[in-house]
C-alpha atoms as a PDB file:
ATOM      1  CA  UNK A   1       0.000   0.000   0.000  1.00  0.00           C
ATOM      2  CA  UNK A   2       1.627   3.354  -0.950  1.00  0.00           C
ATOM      3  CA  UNK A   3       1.928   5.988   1.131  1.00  0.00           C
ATOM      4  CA  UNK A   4      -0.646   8.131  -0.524  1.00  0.00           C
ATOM      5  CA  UNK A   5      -3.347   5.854  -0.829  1.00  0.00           C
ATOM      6  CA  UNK A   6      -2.794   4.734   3.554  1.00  0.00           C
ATOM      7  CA  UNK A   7      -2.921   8.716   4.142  1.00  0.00           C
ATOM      8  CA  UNK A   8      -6.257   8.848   2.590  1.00  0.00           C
ATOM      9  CA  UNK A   9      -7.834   5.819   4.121  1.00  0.00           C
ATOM     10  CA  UNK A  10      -6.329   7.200   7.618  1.00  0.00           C
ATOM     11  CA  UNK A  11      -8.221  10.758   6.588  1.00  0.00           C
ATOM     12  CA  UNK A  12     -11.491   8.856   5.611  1.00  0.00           C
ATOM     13  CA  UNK A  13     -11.430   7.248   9.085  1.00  0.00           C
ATOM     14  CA  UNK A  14     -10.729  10.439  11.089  1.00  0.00           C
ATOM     15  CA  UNK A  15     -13.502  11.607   8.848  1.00  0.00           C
ATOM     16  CA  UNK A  16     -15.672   9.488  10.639  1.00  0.00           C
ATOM     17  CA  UNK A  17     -15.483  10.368  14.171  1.00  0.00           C
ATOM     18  CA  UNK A  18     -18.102  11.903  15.892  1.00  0.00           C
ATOM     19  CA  UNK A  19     -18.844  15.917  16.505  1.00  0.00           C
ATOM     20  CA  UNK A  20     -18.787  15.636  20.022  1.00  0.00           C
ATOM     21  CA  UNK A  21     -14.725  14.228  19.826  1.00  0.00           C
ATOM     22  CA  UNK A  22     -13.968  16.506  17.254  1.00  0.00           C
ATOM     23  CA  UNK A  23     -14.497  19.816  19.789  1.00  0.00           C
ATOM     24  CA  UNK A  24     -11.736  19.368  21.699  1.00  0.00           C
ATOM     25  CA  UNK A  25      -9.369  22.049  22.358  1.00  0.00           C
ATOM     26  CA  UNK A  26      -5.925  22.329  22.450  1.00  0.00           C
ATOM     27  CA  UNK A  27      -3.092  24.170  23.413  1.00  0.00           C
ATOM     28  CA  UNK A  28      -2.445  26.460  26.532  1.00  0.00           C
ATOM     29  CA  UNK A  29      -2.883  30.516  27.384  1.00  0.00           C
ATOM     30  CA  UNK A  30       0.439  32.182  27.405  1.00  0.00           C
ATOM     31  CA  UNK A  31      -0.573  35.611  26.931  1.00  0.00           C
ATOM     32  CA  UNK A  32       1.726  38.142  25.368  1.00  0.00           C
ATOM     33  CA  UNK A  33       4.644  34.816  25.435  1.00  0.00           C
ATOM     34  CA  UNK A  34       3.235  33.099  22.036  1.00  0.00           C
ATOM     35  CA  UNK A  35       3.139  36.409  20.031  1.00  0.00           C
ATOM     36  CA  UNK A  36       7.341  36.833  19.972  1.00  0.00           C
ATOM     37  CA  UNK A  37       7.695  33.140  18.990  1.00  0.00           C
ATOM     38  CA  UNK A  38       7.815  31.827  15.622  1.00  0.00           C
ATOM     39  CA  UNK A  39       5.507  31.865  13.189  1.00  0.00           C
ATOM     40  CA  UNK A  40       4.634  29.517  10.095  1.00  0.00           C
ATOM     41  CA  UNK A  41       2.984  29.122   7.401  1.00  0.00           C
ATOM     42  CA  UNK A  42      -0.523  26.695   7.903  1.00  0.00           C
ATOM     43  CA  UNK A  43       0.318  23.986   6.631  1.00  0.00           C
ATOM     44  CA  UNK A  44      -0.779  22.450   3.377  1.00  0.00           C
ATOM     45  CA  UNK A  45      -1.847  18.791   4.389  1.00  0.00           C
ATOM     46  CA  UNK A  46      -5.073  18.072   5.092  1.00  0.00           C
ATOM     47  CA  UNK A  47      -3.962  15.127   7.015  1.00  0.00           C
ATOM     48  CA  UNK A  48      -1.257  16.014   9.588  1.00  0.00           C
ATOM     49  CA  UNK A  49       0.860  13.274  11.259  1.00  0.00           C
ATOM     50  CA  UNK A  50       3.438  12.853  14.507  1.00  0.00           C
ATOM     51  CA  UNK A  51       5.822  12.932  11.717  1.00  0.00           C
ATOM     52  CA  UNK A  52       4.787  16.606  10.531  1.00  0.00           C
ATOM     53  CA  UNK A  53       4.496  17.049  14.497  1.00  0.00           C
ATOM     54  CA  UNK A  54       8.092  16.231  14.922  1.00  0.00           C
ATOM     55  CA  UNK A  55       9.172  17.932  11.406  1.00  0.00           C
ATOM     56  CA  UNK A  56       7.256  21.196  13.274  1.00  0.00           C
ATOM     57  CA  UNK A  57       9.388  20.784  16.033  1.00  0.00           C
ATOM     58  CA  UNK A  58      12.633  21.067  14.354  1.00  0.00           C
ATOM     59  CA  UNK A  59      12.019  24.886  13.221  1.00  0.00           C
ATOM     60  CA  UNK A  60      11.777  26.068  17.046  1.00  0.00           C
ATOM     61  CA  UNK A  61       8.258  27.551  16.628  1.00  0.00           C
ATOM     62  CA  UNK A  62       5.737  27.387  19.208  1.00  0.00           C
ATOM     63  CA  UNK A  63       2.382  28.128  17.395  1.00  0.00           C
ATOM     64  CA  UNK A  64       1.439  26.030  14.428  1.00  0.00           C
ATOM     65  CA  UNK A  65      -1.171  27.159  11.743  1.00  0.00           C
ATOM     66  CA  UNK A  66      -3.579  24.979   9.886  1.00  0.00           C
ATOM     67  CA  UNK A  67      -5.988  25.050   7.224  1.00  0.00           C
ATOM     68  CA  UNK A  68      -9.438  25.075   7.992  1.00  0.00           C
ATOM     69  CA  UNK A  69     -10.677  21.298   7.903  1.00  0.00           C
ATOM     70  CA  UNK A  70      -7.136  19.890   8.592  1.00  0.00           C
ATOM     71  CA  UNK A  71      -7.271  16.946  10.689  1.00  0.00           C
ATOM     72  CA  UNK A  72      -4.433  16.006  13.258  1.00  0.00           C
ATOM     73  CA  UNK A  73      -3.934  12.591  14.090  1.00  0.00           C
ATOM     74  CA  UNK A  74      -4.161  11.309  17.790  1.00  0.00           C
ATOM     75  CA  UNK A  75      -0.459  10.459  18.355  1.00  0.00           C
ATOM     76  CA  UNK A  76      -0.002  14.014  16.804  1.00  0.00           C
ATOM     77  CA  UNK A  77      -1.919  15.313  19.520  1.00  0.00           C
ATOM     78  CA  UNK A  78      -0.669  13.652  22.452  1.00  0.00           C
ATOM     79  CA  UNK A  79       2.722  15.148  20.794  1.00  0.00           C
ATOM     80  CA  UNK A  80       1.256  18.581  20.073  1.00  0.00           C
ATOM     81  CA  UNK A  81       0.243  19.134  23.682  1.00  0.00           C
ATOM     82  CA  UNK A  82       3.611  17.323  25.300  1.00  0.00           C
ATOM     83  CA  UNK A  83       5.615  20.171  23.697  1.00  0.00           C
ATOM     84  CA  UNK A  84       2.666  22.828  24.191  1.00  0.00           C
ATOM     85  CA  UNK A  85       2.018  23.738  20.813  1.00  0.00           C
ATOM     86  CA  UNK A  86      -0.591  26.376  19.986  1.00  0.00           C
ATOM     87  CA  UNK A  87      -2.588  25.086  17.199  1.00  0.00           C
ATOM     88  CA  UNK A  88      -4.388  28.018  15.441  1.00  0.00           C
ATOM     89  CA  UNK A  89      -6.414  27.332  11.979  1.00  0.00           C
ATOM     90  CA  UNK A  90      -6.827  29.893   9.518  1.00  0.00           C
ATOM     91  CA  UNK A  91     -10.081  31.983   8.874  1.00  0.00           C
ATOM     92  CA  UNK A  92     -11.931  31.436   5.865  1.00  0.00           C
END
């Protein structure tokens, strides 16, 4: 199975979880602290992994940005809120 194809079926399956799991939120209140870190770009996946997690984690930046209807799998959560990453997703 290529890589592609698995990311999809792992999308259509976080797809499928309920509203009521989906409205959980993340990240902590730092005040003034998270506006001097780094900044990036939201990312372009609509699927984001522990890999992309760990990638993230390399560039020293604290708040990560996401496209609206991004999904972030639950090992990259658990990893998102060890390192307290803000998560912020993009108006439309």
């Amino acid at each position: 199975m290529d890589k592609e194809r698995l990311e999809n079926l792992v999308f259509d399956e976080l797809l499928a979880i309920s509203p009521k799991q989906k409205n959980i939120k993340r990240g902590f209140f730092a005040g003034n602290y998270l506006r001097n870190m780094a900044y990036q770009r939201p990312f372009s996946r609509a699927l984001v992994t522990e890999a992309d997690v760990r990638e993230f984690l390399k560039t020293g930046a604290r708040v990560m940005a996401m496209k609206k209807g991004s999904i972030i799998t639950p090992l990259a959560v658990e990893m998102i809120d060890a390192n307290f990453i803000k998560v912020e997703y993009e108006r439309a």
